[in-house]
C-alpha atoms as a PDB file:
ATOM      1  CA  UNK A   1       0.000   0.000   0.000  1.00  0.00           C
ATOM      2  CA  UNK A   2       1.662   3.055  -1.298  1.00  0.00           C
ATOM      3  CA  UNK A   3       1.910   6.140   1.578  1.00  0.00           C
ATOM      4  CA  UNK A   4      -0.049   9.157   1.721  1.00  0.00           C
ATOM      5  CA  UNK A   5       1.193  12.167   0.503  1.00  0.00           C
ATOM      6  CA  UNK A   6       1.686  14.724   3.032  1.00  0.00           C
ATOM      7  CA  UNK A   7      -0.791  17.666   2.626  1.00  0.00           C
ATOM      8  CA  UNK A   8       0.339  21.024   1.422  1.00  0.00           C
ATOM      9  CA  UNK A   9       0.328  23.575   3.108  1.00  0.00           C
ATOM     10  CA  UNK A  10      -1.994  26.774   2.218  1.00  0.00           C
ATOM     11  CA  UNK A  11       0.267  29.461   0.740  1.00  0.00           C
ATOM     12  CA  UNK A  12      -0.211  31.623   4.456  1.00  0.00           C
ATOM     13  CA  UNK A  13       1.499  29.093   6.048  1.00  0.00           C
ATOM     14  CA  UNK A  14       4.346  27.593   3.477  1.00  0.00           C
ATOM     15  CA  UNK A  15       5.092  31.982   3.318  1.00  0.00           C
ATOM     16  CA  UNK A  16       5.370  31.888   7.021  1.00  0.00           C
ATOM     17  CA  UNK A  17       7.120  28.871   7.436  1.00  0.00           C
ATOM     18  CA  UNK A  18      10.138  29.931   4.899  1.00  0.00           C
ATOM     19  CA  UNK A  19      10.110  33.709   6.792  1.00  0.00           C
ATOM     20  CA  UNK A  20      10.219  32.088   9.996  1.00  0.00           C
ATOM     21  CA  UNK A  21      13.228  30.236   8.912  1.00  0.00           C
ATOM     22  CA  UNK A  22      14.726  33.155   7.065  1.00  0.00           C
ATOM     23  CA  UNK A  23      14.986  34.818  10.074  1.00  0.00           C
ATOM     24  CA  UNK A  24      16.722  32.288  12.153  1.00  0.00           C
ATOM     25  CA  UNK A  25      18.793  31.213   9.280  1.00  0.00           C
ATOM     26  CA  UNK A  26      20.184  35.028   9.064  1.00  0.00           C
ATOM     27  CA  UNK A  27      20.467  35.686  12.843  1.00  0.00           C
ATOM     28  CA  UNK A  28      23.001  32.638  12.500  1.00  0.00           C
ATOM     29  CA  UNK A  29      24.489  33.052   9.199  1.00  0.00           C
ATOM     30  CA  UNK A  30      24.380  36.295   8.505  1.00  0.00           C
ATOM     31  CA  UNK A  31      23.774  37.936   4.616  1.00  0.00           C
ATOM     32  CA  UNK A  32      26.350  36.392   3.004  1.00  0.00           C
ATOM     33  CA  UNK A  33      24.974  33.374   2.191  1.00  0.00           C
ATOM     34  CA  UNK A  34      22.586  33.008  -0.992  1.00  0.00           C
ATOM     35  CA  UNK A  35      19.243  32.041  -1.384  1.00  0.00           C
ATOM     36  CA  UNK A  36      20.742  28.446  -2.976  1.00  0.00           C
ATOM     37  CA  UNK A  37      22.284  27.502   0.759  1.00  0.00           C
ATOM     38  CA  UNK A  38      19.665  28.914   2.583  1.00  0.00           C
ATOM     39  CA  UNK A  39      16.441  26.579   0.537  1.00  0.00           C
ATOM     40  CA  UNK A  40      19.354  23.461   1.268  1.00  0.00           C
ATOM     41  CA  UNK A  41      19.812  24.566   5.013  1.00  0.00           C
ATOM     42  CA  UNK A  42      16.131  25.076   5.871  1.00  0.00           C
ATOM     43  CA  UNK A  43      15.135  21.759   2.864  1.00  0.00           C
ATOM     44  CA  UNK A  44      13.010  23.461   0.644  1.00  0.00           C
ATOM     45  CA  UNK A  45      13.866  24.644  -2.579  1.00  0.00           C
ATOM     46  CA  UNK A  46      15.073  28.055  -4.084  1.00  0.00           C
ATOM     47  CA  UNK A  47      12.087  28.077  -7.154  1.00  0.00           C
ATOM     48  CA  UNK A  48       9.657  27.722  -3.924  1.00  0.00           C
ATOM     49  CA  UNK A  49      11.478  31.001  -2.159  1.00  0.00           C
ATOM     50  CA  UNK A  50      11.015  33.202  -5.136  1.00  0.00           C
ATOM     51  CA  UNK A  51       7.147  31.864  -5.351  1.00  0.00           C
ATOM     52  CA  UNK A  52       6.584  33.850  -2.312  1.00  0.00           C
ATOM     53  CA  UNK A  53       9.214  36.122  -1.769  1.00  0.00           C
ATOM     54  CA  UNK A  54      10.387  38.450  -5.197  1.00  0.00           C
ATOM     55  CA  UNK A  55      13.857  38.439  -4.695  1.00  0.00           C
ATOM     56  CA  UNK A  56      17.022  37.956  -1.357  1.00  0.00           C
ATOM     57  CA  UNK A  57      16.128  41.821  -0.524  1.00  0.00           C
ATOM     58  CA  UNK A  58      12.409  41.288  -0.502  1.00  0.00           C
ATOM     59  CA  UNK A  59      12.764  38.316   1.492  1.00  0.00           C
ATOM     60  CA  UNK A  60      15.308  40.988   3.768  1.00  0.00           C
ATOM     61  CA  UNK A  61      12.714  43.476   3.616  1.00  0.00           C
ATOM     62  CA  UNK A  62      10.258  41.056   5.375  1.00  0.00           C
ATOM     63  CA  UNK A  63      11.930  39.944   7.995  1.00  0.00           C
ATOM     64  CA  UNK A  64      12.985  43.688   9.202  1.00  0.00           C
ATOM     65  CA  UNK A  65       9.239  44.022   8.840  1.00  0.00           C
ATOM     66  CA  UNK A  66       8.616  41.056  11.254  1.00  0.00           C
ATOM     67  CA  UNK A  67      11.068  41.371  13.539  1.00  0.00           C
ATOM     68  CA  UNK A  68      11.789  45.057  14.042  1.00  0.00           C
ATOM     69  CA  UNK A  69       9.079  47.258  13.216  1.00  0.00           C
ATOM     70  CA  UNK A  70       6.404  43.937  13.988  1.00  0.00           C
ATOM     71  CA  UNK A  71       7.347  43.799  17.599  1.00  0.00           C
ATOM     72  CA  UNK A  72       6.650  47.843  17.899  1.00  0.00           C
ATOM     73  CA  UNK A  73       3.332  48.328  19.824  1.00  0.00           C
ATOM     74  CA  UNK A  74       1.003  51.384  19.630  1.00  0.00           C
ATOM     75  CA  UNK A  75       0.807  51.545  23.117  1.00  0.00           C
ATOM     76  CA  UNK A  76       4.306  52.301  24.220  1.00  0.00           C
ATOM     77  CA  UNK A  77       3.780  55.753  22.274  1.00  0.00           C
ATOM     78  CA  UNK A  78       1.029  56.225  24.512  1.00  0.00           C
ATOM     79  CA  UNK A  79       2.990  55.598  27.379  1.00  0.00           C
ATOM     80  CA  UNK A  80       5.758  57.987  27.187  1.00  0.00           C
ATOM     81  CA  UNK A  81       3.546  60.312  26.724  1.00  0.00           C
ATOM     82  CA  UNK A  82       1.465  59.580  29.476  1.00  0.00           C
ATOM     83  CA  UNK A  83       2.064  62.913  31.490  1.00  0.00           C
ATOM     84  CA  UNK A  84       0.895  61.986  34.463  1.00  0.00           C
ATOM     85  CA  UNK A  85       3.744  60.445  35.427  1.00  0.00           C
ATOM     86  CA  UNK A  86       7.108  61.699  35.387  1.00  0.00           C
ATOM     87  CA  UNK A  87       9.252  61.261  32.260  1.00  0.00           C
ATOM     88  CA  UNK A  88      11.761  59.053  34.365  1.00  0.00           C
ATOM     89  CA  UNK A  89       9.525  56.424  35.080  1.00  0.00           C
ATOM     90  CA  UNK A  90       7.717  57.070  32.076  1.00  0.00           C
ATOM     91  CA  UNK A  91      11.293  56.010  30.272  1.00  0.00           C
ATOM     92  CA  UNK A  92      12.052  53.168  32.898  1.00  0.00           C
ATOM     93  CA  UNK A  93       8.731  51.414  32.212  1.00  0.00           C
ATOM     94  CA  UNK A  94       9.038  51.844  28.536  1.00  0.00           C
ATOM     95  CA  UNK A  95      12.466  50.691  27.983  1.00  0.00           C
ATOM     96  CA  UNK A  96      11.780  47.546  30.021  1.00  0.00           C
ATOM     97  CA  UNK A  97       8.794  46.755  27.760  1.00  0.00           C
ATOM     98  CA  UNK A  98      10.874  48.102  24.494  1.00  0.00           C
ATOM     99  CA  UNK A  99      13.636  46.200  25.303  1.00  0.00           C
ATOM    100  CA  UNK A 100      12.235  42.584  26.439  1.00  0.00           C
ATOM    101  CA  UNK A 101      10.672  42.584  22.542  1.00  0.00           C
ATOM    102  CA  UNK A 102      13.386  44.385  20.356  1.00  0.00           C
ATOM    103  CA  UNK A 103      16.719  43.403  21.785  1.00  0.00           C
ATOM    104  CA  UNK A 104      16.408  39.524  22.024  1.00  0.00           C
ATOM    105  CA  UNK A 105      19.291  37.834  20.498  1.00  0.00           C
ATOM    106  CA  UNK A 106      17.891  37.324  17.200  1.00  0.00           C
ATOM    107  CA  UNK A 107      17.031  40.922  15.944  1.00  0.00           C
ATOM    108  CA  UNK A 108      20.976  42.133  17.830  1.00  0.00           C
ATOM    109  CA  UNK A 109      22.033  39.233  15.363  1.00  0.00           C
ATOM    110  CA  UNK A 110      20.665  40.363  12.545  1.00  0.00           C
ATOM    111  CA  UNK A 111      21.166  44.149  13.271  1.00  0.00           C
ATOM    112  CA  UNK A 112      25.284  43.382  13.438  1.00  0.00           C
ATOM    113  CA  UNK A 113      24.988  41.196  10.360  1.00  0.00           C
ATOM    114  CA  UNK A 114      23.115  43.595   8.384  1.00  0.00           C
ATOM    115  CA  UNK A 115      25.549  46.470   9.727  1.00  0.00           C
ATOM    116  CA  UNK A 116      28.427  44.805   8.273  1.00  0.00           C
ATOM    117  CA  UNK A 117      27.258  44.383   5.015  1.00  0.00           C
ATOM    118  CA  UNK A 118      25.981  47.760   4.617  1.00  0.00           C
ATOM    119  CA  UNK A 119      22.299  46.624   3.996  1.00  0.00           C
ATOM    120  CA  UNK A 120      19.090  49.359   3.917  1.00  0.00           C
ATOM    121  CA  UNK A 121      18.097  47.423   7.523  1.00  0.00           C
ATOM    122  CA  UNK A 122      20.033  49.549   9.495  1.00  0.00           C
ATOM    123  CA  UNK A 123      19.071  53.061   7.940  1.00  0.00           C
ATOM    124  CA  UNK A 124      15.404  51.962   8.059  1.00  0.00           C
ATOM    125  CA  UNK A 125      15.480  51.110  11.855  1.00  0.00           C
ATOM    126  CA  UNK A 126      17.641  53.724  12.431  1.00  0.00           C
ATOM    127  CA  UNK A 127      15.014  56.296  11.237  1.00  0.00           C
ATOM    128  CA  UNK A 128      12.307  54.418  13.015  1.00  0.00           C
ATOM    129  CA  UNK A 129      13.584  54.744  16.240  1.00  0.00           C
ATOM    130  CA  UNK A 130      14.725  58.372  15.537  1.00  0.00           C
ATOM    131  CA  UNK A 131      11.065  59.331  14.329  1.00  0.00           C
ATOM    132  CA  UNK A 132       8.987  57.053  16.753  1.00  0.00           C
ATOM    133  CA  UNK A 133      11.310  56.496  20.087  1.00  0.00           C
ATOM    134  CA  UNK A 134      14.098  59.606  20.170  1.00  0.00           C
ATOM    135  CA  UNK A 135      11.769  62.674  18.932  1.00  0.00           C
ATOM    136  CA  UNK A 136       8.905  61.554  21.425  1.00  0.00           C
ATOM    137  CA  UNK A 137      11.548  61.192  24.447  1.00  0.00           C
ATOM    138  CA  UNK A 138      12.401  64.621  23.642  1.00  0.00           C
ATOM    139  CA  UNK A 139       9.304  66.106  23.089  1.00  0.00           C
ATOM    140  CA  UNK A 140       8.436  64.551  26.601  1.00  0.00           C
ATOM    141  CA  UNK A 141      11.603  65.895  28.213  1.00  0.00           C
ATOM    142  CA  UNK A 142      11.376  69.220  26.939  1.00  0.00           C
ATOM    143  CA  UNK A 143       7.818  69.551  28.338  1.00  0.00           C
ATOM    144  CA  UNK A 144       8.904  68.123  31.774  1.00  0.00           C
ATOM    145  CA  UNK A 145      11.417  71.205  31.220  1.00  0.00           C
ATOM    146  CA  UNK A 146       9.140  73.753  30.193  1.00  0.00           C
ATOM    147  CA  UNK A 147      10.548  74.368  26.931  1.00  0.00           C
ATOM    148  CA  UNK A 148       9.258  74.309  23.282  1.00  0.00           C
ATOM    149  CA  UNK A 149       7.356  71.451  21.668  1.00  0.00           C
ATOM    150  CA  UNK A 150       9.136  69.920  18.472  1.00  0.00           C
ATOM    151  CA  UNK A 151       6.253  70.884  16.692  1.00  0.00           C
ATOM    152  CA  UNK A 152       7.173  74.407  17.366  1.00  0.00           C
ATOM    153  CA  UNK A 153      10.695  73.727  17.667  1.00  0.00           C
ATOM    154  CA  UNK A 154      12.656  70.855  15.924  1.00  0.00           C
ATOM    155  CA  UNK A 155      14.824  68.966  18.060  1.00  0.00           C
ATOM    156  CA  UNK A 156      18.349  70.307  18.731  1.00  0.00           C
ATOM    157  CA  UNK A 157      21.544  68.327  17.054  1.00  0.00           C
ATOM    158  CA  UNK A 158      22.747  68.234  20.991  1.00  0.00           C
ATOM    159  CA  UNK A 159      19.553  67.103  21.682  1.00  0.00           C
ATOM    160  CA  UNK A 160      19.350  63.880  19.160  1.00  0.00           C
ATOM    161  CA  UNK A 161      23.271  63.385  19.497  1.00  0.00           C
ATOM    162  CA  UNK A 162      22.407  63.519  23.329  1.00  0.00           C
ATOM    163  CA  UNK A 163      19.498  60.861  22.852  1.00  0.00           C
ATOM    164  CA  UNK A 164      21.198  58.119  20.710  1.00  0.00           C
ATOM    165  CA  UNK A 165      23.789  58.535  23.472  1.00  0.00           C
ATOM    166  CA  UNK A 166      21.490  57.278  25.678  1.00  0.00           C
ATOM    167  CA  UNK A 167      19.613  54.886  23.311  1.00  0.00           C
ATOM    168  CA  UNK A 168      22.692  53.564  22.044  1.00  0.00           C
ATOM    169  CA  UNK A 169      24.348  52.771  25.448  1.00  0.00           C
ATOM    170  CA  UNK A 170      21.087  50.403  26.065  1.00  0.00           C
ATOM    171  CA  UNK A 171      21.624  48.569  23.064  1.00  0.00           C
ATOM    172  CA  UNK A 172      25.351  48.265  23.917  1.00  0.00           C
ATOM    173  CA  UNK A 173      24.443  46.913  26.946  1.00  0.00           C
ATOM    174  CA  UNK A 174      22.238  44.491  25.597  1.00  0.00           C
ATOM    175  CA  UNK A 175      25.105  43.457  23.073  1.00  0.00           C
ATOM    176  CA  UNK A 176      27.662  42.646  25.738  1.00  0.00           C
ATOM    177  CA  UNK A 177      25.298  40.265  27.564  1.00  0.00           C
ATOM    178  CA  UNK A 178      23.166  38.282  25.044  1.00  0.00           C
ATOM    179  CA  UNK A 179      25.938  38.431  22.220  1.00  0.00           C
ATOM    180  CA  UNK A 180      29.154  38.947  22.993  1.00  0.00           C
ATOM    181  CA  UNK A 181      27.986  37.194  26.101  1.00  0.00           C
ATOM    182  CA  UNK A 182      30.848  38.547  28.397  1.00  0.00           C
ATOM    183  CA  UNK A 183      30.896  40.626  31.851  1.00  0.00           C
ATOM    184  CA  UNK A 184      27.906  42.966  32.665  1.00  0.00           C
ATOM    185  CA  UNK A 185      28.520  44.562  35.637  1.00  0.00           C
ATOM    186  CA  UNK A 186      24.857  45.532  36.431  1.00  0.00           C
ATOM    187  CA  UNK A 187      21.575  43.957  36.266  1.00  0.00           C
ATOM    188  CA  UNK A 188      19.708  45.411  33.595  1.00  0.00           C
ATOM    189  CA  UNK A 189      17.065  47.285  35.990  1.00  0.00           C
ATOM    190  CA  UNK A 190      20.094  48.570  37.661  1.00  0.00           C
ATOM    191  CA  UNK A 191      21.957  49.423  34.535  1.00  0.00           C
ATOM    192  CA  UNK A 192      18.511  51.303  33.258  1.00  0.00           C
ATOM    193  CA  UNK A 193      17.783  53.642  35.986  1.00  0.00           C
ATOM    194  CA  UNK A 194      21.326  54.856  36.278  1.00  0.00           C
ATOM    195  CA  UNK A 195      21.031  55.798  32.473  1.00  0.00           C
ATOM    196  CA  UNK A 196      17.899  57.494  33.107  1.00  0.00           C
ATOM    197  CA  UNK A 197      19.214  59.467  35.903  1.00  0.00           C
ATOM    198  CA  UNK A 198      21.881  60.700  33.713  1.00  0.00           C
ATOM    199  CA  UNK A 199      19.664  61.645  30.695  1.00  0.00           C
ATOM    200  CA  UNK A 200      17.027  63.683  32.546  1.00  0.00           C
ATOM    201  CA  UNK A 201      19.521  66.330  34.288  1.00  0.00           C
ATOM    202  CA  UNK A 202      21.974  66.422  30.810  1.00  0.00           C
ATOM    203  CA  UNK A 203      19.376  66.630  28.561  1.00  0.00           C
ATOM    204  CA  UNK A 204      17.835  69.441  30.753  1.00  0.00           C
ATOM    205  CA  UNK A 205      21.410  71.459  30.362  1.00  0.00           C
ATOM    206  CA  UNK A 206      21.680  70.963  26.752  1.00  0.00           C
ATOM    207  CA  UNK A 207      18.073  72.486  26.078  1.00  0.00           C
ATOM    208  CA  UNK A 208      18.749  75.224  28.660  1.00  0.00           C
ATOM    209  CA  UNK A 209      21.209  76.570  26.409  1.00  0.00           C
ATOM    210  CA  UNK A 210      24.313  75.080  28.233  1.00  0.00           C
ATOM    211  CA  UNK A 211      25.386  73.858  24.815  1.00  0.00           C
ATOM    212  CA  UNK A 212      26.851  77.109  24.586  1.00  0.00           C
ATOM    213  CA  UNK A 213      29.145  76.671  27.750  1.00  0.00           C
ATOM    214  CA  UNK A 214      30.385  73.314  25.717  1.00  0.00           C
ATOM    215  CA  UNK A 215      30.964  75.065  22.746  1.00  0.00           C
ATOM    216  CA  UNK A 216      33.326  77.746  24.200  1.00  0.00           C
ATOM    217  CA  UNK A 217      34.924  74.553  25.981  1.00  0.00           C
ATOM    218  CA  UNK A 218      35.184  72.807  23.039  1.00  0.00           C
ATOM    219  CA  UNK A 219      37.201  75.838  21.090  1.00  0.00           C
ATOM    220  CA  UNK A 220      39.404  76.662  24.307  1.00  0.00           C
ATOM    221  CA  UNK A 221      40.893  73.002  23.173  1.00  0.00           C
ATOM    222  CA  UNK A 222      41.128  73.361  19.726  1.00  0.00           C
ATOM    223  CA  UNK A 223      41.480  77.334  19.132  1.00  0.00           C
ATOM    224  CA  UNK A 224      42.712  76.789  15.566  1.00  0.00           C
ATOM    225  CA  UNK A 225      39.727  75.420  14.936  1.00  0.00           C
ATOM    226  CA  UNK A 226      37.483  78.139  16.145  1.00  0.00           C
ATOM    227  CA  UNK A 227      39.088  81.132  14.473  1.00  0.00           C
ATOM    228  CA  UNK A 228      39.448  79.583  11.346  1.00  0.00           C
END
């Protein structure tokens, strides 16, 4: 009696299944490989990829869209601008949240693989967090401050280089432990609120205009550079 052959799957689910294994496939591999060794690594074939997937940098495209901008949720915009509590704990509760979804191994994987190949990822996450994440922090800090919206306003070169500071010393963190897997010498919680309480009183001197005081530092060390 001959066997049964297995039942396809609906299209949904055989697109699914190959992005599902795209991702993991390039959060261990990397970019480098092409679509050839990833259909033999994950046993399907390359003709079936390009039925669902137009070409390598659609299937790319994709999995940013699943696993960066897909794990964003509505509601963390809504809480950092909840102003009924302060911005610190507003931040705190937010980056906990952010954090547990965006920076698991995976997606830091893929980030690093994608930065050393020069791929579009980067840039597009990059401007995601700037627009969504960084400009909302400092609208939110600059009202906590009493200062201009960035509707009125637009935020400050100090101000952003100021933020990613602080966004990109998370992410570092994050790198070290679940990555790199060496020495962290904090908890994360710990690690968090000590970022926090440096943000909130430097940000507050850089909008106050004591970017001024740092530029006049800045051309005491290099007075060539000041006068000319």
């Amino acid at each position: 009696m001959s066997k049964k052959r297995a039942a396809r799957l609906p299209p949904s689910d055989r697109k699914e299944q190959i992005l599902e294994a795209a991702i993991k496939f390039f959060a261990e591999e990397g970019f480098d490989g092409s679509t050839h060794n990833f259909a033999r690594k994950v046993g399907i074939t390359q003709p079936l990829i390009y039925r669902y997937f137009a070409s390598k940098d659609d299937l790319i495209r994709e999995v940013y869209n699943r696993v960066f901008e897909g794990r964003w949720r509505s509601e963390w915009e809504a809480m950092l601008r909840n102003r009924d509590k302060l911005i610190s704990a507003r931040l705190f509760d937010f980056y906990i949240m952010h954090t547990d979804a965006v920076f698991a191994r995976d997606v830091m994987r893929i980030y690093l693989f994608s930065g050393l190949r020069g791929l579009e990822l980067n840039r597009w996450w990059s401007s995601f967090v700037e627009s969504r994440i960084l400009s909302t922090i400092c609208d939110e800090l600059r009202f906590e401050n009493g200062k201009d919206s960035i509707s009125v306003r637009s935020p400050t070169p100090q101000e952003m280089e100021l933020l990613w500071s602080f966004q990109g010393s998370i992410f570092y963190y994050a790198v070290r432990r679940d990555v790199y897997r060496s020495t962290v010498h904090l908890e994360f919680r710990s690690f968090l609120a000590m970022m926090i309480d440096l943000l909130v009183p430097s940000f507050r001197n850089v909008s106050s205009g004591h970017r001024a005081t740092a530029q006049r530092r800045l051309n005491n060390l290099h007075p060539s550079d000041a006068n000319g």
